[in-house]
N, C-alpha and C. Protein backbone atom coordinates (compact mmCIF):
# COMPACT_ATOMS: atom_id res chain seq x y z
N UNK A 1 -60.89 111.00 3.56
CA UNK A 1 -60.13 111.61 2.50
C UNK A 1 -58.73 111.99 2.98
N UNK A 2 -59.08 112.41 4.26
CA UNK A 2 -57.39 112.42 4.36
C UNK A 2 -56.39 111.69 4.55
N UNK A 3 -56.81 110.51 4.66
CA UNK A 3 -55.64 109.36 5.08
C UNK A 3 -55.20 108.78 3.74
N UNK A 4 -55.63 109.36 2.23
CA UNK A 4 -55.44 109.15 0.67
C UNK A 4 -54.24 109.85 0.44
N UNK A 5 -54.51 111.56 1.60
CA UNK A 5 -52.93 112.47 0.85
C UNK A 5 -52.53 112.92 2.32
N UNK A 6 -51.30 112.28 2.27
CA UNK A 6 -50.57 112.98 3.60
C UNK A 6 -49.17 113.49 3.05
N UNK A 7 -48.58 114.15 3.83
CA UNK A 7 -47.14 115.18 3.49
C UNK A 7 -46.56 114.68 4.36
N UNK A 8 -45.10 114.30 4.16
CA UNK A 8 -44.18 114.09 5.20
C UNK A 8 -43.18 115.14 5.08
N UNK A 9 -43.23 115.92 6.48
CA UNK A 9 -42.66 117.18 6.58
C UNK A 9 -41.10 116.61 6.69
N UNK A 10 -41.11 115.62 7.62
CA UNK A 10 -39.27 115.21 7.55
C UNK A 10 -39.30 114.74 6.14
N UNK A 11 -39.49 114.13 5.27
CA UNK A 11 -39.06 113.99 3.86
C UNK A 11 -38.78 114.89 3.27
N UNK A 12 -39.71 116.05 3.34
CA UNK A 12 -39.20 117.50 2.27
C UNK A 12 -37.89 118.34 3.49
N UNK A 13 -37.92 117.51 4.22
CA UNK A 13 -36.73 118.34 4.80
C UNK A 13 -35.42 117.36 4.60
N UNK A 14 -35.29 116.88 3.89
CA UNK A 14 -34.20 115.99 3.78
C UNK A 14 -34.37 115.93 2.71
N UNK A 15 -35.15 116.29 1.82
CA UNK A 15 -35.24 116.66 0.69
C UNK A 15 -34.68 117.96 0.00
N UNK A 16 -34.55 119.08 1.16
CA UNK A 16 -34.06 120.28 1.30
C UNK A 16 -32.42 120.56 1.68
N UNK A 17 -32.48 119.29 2.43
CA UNK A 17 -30.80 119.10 2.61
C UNK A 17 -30.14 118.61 1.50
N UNK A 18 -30.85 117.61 0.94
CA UNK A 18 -29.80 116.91 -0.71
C UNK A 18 -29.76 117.98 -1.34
N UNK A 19 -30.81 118.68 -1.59
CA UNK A 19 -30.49 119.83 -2.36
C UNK A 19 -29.16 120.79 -2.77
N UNK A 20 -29.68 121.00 -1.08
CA UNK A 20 -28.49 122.21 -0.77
C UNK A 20 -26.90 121.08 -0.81
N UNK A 21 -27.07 120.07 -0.47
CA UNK A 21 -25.35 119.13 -0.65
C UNK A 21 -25.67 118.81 -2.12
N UNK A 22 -26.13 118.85 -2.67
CA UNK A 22 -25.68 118.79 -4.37
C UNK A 22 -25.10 120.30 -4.83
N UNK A 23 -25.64 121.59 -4.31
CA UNK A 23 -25.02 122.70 -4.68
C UNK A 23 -23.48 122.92 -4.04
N UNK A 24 -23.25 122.18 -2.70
CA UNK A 24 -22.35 122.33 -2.06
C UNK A 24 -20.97 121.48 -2.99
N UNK A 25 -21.81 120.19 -3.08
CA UNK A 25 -20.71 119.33 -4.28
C UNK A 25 -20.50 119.72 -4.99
N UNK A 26 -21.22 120.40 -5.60
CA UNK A 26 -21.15 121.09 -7.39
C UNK A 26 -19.99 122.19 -6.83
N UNK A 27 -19.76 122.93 -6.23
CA UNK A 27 -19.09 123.99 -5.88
C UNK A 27 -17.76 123.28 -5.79
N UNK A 28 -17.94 122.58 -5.08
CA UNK A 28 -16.66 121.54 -4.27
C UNK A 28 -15.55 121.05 -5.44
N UNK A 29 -16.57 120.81 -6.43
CA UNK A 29 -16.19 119.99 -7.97
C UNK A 29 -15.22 121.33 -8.65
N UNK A 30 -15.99 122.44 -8.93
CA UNK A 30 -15.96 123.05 -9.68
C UNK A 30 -14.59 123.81 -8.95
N UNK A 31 -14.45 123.96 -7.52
CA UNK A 31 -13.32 124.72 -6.95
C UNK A 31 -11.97 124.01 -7.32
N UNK A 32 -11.86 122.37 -7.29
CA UNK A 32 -11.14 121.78 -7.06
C UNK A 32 -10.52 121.40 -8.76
N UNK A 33 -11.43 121.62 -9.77
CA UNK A 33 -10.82 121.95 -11.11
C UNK A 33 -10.55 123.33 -11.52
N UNK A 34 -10.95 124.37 -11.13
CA UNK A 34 -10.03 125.67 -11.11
C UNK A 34 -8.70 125.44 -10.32
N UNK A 35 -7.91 124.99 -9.48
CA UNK A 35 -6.73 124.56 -9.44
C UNK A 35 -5.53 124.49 -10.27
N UNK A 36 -6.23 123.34 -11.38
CA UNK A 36 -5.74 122.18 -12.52
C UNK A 36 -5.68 123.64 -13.26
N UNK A 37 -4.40 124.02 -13.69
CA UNK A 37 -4.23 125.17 -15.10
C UNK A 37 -4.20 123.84 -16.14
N UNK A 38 -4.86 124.14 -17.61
CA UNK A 38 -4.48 123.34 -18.97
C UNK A 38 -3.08 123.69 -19.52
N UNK A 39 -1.89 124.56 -18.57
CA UNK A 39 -0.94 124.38 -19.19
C UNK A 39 -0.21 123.58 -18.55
N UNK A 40 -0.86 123.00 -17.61
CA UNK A 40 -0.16 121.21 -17.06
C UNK A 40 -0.24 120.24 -17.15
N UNK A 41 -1.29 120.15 -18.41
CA UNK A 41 -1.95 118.76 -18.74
C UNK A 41 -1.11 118.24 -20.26
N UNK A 42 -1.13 119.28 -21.02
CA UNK A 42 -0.16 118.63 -22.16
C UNK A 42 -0.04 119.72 -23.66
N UNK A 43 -0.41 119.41 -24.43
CA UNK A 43 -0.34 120.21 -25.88
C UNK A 43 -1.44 120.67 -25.78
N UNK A 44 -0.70 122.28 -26.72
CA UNK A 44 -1.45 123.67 -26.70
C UNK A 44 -3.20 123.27 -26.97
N UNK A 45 -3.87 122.51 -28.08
CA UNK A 45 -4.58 121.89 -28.38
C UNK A 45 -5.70 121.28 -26.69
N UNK A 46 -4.70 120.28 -26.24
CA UNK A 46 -5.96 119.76 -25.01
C UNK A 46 -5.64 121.13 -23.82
N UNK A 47 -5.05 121.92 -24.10
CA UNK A 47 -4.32 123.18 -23.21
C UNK A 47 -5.73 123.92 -23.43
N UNK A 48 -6.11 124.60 -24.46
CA UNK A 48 -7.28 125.16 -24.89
C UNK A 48 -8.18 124.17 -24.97
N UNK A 49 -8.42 123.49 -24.98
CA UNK A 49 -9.52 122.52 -24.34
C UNK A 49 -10.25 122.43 -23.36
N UNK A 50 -9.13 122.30 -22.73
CA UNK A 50 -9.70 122.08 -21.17
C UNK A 50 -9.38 123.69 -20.39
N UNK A 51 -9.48 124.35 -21.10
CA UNK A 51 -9.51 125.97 -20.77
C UNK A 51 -11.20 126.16 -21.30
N UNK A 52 -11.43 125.56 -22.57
CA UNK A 52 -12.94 125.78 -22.67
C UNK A 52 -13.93 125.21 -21.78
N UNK A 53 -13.52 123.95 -21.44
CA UNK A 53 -14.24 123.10 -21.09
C UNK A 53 -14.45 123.88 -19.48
N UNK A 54 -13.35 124.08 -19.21
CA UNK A 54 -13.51 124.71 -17.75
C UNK A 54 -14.97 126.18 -17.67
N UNK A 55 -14.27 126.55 -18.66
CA UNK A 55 -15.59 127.76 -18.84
C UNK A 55 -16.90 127.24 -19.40
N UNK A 56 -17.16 126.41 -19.73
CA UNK A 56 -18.12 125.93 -19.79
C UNK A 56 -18.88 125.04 -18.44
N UNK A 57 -17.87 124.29 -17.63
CA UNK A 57 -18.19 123.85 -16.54
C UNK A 57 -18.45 125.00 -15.67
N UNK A 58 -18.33 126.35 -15.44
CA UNK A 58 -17.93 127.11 -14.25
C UNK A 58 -19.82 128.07 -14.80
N UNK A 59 -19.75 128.14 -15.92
CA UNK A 59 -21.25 128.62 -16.85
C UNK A 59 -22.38 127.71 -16.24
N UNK A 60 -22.16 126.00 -16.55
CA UNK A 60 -23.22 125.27 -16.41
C UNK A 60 -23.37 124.79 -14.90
N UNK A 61 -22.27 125.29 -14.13
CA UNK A 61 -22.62 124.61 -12.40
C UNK A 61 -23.46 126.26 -11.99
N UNK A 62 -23.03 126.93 -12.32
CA UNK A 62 -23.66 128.65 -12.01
C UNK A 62 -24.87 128.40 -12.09
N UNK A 63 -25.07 128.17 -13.53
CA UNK A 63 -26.89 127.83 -14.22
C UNK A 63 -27.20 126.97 -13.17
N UNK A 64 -26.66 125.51 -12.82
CA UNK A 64 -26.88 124.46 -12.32
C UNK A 64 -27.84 125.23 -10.99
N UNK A 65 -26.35 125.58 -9.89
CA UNK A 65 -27.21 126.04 -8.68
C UNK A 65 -28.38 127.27 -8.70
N UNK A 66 -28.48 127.88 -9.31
CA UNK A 66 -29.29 128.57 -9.58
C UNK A 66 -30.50 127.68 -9.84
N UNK A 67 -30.53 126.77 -10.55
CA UNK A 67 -32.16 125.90 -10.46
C UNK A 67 -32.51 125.15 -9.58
N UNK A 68 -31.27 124.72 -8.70
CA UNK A 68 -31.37 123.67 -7.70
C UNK A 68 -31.54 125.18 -6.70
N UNK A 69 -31.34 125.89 -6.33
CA UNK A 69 -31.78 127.02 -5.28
C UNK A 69 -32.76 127.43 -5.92
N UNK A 70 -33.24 127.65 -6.64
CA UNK A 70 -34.98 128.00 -7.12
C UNK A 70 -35.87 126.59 -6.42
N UNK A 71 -35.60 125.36 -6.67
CA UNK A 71 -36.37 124.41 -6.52
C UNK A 71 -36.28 123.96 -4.81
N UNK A 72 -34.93 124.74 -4.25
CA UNK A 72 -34.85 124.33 -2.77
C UNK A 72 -35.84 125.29 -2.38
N UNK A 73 -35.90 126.36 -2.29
CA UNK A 73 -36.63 127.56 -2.07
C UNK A 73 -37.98 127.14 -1.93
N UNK A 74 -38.33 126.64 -3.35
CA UNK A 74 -39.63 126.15 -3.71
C UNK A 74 -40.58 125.47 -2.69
N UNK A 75 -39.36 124.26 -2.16
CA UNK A 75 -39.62 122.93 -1.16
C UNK A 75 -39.68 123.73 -0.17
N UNK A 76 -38.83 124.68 0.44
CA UNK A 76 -38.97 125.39 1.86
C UNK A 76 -40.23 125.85 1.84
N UNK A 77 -40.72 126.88 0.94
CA UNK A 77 -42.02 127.41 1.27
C UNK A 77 -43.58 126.37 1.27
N UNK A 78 -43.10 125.28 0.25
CA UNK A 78 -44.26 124.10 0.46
C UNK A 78 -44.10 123.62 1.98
N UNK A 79 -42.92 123.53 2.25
CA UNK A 79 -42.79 122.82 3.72
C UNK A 79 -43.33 123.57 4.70
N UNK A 80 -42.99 124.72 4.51
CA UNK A 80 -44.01 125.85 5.55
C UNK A 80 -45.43 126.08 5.36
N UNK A 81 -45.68 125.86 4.14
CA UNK A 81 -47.42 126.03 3.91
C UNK A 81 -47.75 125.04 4.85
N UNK A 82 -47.29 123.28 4.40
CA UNK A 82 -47.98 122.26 5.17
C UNK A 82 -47.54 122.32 6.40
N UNK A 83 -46.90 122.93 7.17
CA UNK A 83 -46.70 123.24 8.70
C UNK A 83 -48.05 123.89 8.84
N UNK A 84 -48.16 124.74 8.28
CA UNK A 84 -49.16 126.16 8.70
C UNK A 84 -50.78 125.10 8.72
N UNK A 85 -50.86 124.69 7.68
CA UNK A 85 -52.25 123.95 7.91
C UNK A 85 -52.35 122.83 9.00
N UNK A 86 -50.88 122.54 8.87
CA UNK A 86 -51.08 121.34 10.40
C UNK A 86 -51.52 122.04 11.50
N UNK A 87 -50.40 123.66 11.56
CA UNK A 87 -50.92 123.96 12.51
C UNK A 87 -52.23 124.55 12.69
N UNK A 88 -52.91 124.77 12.05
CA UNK A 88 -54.56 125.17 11.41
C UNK A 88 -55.31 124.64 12.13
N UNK A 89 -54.50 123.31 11.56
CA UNK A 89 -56.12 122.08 11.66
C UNK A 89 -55.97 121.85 13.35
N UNK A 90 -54.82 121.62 13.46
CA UNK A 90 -54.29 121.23 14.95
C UNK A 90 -55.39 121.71 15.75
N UNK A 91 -54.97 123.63 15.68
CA UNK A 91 -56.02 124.32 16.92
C UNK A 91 -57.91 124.30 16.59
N UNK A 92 -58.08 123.52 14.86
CA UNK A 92 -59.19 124.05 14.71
C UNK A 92 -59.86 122.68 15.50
N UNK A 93 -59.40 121.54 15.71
CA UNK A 93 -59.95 120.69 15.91
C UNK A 93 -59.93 120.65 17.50
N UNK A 94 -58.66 121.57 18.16
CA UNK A 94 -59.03 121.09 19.35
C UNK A 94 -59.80 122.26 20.08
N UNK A 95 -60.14 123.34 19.52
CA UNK A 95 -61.37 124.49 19.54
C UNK A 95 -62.26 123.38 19.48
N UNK A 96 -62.57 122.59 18.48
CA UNK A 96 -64.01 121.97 18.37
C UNK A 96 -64.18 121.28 19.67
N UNK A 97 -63.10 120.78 19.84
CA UNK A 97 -63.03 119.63 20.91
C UNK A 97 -63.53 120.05 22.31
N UNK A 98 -62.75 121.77 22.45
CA UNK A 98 -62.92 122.42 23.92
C UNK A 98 -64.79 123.00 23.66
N UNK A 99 -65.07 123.17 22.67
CA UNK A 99 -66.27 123.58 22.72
C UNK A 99 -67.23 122.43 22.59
N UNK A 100 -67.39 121.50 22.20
CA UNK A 100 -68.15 120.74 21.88
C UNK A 100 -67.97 119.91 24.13
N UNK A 101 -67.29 120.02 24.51
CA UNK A 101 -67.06 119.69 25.64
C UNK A 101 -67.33 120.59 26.74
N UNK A 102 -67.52 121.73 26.79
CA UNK A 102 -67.67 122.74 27.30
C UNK A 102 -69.22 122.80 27.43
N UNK A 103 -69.61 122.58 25.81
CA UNK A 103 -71.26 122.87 25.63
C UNK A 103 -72.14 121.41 26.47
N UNK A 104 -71.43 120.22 26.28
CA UNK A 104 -71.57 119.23 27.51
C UNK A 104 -71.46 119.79 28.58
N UNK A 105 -70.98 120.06 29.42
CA UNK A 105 -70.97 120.59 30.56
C UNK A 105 -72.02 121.48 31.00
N UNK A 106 -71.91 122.47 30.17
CA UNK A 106 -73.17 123.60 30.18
C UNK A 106 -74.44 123.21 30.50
N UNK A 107 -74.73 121.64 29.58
CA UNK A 107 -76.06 121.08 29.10
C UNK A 107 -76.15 120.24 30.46
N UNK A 108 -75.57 119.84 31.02
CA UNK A 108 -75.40 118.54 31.84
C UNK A 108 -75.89 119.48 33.44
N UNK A 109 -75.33 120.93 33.43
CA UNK A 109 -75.80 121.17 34.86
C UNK A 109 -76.90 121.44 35.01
């Protein structure tokens, strides 16, 4: 059964990095159009435009990272659960191993 579901711990960790570089881009985006004032682009009209639009971009990258840091979060603590059982299973099997070898020994003298 177990060779049906395995976890790849380097995948959710590079999975954890896109994350966090999509919040980093999004920031990157969003810094580099606060710059741009709409009273350099043209008439009063696309002036207030792109004054809304900006507040609306600066609203929806906020919202944005906020779900992408809920869902990185998410992946960190799955990534640590399946550490923890690796490391579980790790010592439970090689307990079995030292005892089941040990109790040979015992039997054998």
């Amino acid at each position: 059964m177990g060779e049906q579901f395995t976890t790849d711990l380097q995948q959710l960790e590079t999975f954890i990095g896109t994350l966090e570089g999509c919040v980093q881009d999004l920031n990157e985006a969003r810094t580099a159009l606060a710059h741009v004032r709409a009273d350099q682009i043209g008439t009063q009209r696309l002036d207030e435009s792109c004054d809304g639009f900006q507040e609306r971009w600066k609203y929806g990258a906020e919202q944005t990272k906020k779900m992408i840091d809920a869902v990185s979060e998410g992946v960190k603590t799955n990534k640590k659960a399946y550490e923890a059982v690796e490391e579980a299973l790790d010592k439970a099997f090689k307990d079995i191993a030292k005892a089941s070898t040990g109790a040979e020994t015992r039997g054998a003298a």
